[in-house]
N, C-alpha and C. Protein backbone atom coordinates (compact mmCIF):
# COMPACT_ATOMS: atom_id res chain seq x y z
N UNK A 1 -33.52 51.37 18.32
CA UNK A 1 -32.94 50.45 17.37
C UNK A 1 -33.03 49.02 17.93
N UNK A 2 -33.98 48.13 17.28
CA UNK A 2 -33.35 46.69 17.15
C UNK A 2 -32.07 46.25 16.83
N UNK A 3 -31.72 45.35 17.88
CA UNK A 3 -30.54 44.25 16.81
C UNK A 3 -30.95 42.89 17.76
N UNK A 4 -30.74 42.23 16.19
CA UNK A 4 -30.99 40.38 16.40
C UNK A 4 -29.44 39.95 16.02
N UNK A 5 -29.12 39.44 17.27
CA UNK A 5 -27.70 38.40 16.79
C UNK A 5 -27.92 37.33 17.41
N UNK A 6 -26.80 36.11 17.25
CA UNK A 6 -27.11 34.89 18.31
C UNK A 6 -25.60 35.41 19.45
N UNK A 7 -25.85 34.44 20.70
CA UNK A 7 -25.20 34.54 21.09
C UNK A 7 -23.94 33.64 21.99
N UNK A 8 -24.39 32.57 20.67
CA UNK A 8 -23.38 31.80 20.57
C UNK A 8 -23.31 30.57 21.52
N UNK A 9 -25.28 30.25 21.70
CA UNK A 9 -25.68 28.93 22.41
C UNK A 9 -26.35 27.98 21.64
N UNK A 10 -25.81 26.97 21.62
CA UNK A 10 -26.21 25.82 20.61
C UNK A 10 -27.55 24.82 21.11
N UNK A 11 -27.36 24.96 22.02
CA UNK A 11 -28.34 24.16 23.08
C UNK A 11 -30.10 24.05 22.75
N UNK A 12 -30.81 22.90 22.38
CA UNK A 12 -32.07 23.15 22.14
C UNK A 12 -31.76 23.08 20.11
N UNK A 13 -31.13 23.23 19.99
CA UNK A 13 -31.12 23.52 17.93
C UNK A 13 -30.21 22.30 17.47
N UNK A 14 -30.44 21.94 16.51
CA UNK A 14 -30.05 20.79 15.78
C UNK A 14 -29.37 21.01 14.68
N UNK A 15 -28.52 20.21 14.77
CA UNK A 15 -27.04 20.67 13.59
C UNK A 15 -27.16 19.54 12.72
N UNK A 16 -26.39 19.50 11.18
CA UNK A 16 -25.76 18.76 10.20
C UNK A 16 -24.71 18.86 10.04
N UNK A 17 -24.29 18.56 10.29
CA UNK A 17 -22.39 18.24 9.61
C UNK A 17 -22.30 17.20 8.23
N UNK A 18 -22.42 18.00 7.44
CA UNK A 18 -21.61 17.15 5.43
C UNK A 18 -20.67 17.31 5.94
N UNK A 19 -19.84 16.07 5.53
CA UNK A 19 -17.73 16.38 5.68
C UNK A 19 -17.74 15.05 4.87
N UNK A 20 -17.26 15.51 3.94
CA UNK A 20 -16.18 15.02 2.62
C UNK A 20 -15.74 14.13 2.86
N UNK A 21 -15.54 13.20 2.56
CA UNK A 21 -14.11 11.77 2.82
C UNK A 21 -13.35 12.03 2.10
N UNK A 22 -13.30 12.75 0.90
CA UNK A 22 -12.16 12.76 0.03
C UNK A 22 -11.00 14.05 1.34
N UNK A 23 -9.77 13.66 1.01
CA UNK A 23 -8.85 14.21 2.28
C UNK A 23 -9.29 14.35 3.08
N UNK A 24 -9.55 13.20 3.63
CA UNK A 24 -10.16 12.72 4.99
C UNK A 24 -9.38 13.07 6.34
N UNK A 25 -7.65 12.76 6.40
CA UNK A 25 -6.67 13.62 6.97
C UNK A 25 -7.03 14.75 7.64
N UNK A 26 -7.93 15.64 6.29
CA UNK A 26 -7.85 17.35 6.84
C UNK A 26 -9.28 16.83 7.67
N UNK A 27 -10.18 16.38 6.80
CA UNK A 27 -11.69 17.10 7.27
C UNK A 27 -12.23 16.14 7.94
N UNK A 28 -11.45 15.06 8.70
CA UNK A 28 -11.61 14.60 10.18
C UNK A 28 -11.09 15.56 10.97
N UNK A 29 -10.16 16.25 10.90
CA UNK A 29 -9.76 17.22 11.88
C UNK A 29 -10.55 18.68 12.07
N UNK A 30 -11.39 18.86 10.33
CA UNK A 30 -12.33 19.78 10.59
C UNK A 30 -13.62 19.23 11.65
N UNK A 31 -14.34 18.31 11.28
CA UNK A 31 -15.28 17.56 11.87
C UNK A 31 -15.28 17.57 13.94
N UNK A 32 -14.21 17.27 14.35
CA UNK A 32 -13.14 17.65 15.65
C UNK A 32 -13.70 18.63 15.75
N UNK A 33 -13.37 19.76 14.93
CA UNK A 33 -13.20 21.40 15.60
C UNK A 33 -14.58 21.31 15.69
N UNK A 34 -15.36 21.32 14.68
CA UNK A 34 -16.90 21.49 14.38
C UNK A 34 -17.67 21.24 15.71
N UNK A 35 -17.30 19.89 16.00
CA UNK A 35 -17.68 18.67 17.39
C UNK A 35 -17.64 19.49 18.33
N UNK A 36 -16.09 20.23 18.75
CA UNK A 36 -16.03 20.79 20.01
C UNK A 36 -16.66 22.10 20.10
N UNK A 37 -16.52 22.86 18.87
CA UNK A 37 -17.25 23.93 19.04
C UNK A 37 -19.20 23.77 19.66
N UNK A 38 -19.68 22.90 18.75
CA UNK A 38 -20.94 22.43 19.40
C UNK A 38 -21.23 22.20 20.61
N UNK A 39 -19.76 21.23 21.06
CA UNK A 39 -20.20 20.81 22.17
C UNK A 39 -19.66 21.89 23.25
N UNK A 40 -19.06 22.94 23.27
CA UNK A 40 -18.72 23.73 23.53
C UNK A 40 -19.72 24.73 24.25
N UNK A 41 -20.59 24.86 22.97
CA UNK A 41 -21.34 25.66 22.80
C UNK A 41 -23.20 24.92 23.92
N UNK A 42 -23.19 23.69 23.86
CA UNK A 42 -24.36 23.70 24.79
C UNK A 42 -25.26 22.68 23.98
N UNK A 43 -24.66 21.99 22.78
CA UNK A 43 -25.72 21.36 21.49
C UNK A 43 -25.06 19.86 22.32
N UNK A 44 -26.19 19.20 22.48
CA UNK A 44 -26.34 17.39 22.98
C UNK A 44 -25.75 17.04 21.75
N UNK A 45 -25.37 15.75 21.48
CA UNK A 45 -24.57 15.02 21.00
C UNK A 45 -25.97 14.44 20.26
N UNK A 46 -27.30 14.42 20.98
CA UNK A 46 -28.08 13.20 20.25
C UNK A 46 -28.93 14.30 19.18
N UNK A 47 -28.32 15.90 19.28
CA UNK A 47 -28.68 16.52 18.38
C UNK A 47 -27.92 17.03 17.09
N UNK A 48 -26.84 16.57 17.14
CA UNK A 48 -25.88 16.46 15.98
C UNK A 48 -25.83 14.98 15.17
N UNK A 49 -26.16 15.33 14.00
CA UNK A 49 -25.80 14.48 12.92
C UNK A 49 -24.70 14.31 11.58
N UNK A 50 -23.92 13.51 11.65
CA UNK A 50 -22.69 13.84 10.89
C UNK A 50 -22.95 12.71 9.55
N UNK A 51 -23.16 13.57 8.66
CA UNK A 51 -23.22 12.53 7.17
C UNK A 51 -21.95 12.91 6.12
N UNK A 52 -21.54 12.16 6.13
CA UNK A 52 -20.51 11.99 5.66
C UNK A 52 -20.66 11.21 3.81
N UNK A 53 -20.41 12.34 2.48
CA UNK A 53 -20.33 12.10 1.64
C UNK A 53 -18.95 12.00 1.09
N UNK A 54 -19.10 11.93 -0.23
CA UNK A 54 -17.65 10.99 -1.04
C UNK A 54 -16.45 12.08 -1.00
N UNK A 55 -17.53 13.12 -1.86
CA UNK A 55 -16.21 14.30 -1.71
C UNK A 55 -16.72 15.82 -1.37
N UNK A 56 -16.36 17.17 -1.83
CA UNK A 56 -16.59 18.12 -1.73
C UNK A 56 -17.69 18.72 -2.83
N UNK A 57 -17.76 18.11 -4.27
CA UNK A 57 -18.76 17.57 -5.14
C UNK A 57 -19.68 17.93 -4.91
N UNK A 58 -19.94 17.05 -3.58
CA UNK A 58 -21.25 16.36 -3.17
C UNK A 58 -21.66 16.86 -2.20
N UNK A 59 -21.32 17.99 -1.71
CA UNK A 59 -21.77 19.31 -0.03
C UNK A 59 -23.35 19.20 -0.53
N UNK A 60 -22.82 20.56 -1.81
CA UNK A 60 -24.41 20.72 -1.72
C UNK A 60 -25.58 19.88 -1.71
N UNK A 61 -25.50 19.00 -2.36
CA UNK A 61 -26.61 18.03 -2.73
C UNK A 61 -27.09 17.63 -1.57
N UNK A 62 -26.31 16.89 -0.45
CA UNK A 62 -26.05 16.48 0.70
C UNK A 62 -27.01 17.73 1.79
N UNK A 63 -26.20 18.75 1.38
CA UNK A 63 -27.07 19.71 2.28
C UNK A 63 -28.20 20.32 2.23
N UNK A 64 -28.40 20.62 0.27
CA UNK A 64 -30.07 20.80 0.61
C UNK A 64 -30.92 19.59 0.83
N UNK A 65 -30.47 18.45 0.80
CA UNK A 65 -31.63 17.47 1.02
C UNK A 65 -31.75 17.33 2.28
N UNK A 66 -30.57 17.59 3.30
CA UNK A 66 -30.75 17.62 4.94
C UNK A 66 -31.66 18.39 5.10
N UNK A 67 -31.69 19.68 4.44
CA UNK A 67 -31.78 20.71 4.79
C UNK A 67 -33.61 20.61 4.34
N UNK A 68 -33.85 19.99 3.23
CA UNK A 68 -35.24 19.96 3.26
C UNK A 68 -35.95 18.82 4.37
N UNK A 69 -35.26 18.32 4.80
CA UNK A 69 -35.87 16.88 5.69
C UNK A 69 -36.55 17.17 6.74
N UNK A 70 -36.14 19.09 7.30
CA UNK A 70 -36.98 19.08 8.04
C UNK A 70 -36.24 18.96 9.16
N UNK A 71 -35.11 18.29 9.61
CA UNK A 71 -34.30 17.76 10.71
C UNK A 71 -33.69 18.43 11.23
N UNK A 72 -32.86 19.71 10.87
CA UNK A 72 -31.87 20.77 11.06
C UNK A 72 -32.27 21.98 11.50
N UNK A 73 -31.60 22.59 12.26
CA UNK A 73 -31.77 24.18 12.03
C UNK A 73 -30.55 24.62 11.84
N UNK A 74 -29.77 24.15 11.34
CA UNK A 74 -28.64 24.70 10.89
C UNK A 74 -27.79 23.40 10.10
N UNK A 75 -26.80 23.96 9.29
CA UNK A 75 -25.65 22.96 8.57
C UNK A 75 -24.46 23.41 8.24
N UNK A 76 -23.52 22.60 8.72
CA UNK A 76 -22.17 22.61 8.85
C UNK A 76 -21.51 21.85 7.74
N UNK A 77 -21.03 23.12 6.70
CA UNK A 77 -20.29 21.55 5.53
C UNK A 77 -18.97 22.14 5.55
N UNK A 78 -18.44 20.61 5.32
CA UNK A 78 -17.35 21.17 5.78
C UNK A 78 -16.27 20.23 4.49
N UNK A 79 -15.31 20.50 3.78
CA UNK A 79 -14.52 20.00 3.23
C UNK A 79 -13.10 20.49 2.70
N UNK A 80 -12.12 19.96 2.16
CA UNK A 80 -10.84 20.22 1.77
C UNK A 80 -10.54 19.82 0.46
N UNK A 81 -10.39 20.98 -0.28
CA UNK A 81 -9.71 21.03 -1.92
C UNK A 81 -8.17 21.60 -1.92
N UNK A 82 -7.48 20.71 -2.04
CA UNK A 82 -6.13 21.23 -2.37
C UNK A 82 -5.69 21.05 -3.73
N UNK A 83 -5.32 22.73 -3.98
CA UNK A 83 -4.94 22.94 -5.46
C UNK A 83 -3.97 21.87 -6.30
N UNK A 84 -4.31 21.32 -7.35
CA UNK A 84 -3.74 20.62 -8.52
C UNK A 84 -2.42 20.76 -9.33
N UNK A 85 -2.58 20.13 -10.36
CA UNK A 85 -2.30 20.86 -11.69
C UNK A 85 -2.82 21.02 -12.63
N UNK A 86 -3.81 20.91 -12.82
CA UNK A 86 -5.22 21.19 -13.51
C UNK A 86 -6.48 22.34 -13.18
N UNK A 87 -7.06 22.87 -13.72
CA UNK A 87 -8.09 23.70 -13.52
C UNK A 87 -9.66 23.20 -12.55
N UNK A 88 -9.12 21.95 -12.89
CA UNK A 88 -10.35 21.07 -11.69
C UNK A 88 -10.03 21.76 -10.76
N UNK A 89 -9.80 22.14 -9.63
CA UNK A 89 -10.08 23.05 -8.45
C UNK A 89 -10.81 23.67 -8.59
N UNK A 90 -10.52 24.97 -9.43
CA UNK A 90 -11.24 26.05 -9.89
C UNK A 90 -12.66 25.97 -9.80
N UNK A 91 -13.13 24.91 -11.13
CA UNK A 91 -14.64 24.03 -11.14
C UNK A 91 -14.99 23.73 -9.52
N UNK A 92 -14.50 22.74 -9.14
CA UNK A 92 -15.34 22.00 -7.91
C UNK A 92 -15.09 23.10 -6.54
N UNK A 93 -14.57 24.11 -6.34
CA UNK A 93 -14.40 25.02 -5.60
C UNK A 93 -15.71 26.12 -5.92
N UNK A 94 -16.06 26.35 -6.79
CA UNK A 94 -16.79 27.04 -7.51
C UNK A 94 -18.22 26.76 -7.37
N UNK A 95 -18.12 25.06 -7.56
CA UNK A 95 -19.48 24.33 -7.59
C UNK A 95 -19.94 24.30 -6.61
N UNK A 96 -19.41 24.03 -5.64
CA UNK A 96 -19.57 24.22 -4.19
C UNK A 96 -20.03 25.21 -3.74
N UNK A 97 -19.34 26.45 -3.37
CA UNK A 97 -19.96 27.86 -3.55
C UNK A 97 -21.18 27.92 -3.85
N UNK A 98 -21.03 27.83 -5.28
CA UNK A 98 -22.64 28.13 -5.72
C UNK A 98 -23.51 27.58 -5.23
N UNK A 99 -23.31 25.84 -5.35
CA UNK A 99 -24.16 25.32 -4.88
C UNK A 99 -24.71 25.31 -3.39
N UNK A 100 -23.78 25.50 -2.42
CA UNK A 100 -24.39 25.55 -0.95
C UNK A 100 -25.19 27.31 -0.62
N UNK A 101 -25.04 28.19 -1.51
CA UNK A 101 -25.61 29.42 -1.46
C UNK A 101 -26.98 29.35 -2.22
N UNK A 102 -27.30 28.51 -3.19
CA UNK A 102 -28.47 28.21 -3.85
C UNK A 102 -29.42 27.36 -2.85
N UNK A 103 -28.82 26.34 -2.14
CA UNK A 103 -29.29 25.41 -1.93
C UNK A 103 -29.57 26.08 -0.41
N UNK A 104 -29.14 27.51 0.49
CA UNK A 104 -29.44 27.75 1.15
C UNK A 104 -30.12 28.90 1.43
N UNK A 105 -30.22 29.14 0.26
CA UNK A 105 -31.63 30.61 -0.19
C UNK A 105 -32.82 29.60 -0.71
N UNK A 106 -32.69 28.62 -0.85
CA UNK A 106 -33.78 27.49 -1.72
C UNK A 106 -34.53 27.40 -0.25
N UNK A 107 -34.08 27.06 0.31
CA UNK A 107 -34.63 26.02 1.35
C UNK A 107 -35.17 27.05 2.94
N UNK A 108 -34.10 27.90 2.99
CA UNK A 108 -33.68 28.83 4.17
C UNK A 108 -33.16 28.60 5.19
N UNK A 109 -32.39 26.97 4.97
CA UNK A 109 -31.59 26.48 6.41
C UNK A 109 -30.68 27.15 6.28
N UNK A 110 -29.95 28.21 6.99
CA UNK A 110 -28.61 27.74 7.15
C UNK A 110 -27.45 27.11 6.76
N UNK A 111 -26.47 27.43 5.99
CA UNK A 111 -25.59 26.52 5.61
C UNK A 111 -24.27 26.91 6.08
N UNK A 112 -23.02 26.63 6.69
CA UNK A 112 -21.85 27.37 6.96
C UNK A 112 -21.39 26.83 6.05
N UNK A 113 -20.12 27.99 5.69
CA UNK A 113 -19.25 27.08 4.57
C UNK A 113 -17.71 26.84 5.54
N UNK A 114 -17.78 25.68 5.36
CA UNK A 114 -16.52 25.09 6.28
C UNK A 114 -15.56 24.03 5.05
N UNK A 115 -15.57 25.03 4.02
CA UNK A 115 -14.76 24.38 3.00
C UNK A 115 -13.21 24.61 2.59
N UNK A 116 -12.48 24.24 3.25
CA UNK A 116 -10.98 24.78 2.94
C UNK A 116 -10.69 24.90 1.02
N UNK A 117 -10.19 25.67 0.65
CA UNK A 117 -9.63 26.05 -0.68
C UNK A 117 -8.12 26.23 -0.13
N UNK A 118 -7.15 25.08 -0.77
CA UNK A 118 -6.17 25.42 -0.37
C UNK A 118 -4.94 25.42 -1.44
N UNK A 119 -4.02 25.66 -1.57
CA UNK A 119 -2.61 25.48 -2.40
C UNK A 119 -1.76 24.47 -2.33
N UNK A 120 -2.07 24.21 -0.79
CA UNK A 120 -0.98 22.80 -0.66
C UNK A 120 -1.21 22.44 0.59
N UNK A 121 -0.97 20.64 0.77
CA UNK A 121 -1.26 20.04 2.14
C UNK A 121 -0.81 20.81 3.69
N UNK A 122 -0.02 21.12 3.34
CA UNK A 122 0.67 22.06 4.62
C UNK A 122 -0.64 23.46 4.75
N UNK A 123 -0.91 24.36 4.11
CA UNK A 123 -1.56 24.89 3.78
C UNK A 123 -3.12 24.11 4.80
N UNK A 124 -3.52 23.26 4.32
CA UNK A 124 -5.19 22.78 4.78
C UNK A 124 -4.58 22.39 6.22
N UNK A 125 -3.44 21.39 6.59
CA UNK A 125 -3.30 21.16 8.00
C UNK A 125 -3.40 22.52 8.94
N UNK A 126 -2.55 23.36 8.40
CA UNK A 126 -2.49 24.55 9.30
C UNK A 126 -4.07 25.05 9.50
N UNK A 127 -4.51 24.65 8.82
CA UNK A 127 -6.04 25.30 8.82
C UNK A 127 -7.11 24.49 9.75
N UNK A 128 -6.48 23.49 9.77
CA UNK A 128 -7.35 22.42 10.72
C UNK A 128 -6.80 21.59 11.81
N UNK A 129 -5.86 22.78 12.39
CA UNK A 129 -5.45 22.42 13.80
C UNK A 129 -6.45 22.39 15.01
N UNK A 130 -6.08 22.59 16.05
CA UNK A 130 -6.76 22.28 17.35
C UNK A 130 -6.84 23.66 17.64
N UNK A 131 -7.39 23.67 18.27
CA UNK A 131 -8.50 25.00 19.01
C UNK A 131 -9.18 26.11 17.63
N UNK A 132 -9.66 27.06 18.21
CA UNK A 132 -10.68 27.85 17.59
C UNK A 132 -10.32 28.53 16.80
N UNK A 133 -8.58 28.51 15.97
CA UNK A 133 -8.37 28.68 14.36
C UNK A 133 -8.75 27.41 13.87
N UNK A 134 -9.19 26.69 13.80
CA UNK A 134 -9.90 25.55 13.05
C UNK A 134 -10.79 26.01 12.27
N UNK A 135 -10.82 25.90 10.98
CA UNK A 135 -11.86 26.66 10.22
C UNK A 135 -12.88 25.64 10.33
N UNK A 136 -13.33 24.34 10.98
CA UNK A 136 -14.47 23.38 11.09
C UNK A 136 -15.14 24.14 12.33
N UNK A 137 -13.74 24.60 13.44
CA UNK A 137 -14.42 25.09 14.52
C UNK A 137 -15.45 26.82 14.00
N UNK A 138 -15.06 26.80 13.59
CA UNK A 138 -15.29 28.65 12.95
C UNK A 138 -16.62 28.45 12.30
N UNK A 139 -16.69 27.48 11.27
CA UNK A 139 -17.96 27.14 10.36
C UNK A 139 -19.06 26.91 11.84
N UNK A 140 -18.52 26.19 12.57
CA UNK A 140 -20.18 25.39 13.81
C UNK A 140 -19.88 26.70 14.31
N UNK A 141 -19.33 27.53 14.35
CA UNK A 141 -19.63 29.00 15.54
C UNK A 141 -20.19 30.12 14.42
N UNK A 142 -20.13 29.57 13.63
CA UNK A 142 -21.07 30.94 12.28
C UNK A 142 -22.44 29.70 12.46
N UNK A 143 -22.47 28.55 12.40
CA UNK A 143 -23.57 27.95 11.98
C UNK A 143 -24.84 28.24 13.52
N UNK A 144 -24.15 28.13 14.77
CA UNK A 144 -24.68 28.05 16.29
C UNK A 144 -25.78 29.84 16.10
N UNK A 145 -24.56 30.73 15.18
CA UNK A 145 -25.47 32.04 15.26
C UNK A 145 -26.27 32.44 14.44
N UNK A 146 -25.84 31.58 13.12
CA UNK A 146 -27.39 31.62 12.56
C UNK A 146 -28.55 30.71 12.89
N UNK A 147 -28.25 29.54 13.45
CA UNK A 147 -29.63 28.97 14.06
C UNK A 147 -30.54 30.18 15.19
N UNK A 148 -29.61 30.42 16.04
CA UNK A 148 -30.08 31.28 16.86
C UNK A 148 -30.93 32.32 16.79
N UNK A 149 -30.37 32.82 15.31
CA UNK A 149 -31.02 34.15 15.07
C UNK A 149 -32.26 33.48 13.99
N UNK A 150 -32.38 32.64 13.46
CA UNK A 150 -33.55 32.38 11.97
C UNK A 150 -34.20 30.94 12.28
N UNK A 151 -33.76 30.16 13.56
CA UNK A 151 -34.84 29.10 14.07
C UNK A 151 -35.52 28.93 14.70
């Protein structure tokens, strides 16, 4: 029996980080986890690129065009939706989804989803604390093992 996994060395492979400005609060603190996990992991600093769009909207778009540039072997998107009172969540939670799973069977980079869906601010902070419950940190340690294994 074969098995292909990574094993969780970043070193030599080139990352994207999309992160949202919209609740910037949370997904600077995702961006952090993302950072340390990379750097954690063995990935140079002059091989990470962090583009930073408006909101969560805008992942996918953001990521398949990284993702076609040629530049990446992997992508880290990362953002925070906290639930409303309106059905808009629903939509742009949705859009997202779809879109970073289209846009990463389109292309074949890699995409982590490092997108919090949350209920309430308390809710996304807890999610984007310090150390390796950080769901930014979690997204660059799913993203480090699929480069590994498909670049």
């Amino acid at each position: 029996m074969t098995t292909i996994q990574g094993y969780g060395r970043a070193a030599g492979f080139r990352f994207g980080l999309i992160v949202s400005k919209y609740n910037d609060f949370v997904t600077d603190r995702l961006q952090a986890g993302a950072m340390a996990a990379l750097s954690g992991a063995g990935a140079a600093s002059s091989d990470v690129t962090v583009i930073r769009v408006p909101g969560a909207f805008e992942i996918p778009l953001a990521a398949q065009r990284a993702a076609e540039s040629g530049r990446f072997d992997a992508l880290v998107c990362l953002g925070c939706l906290i639930r409303g009172e309106t059905p808009h969540f629903e939509f742009i939670a949705s859009a997202v989804a779809h879109g970073l799973t289209t846009a990463a069977a389109a292309t074949g980079v890699p995409m982590a989803f490092g997108v919090l869906t949350t209920n309430s601010v308390e809710e996304a902070l807890a999610r984007a604390g310090d150390g390796s419950s950080n769901k930014g940190h979690e997204a660059a340690i799913a993203a480090i093992g699929m480069a590994e294994i498909w670049a």
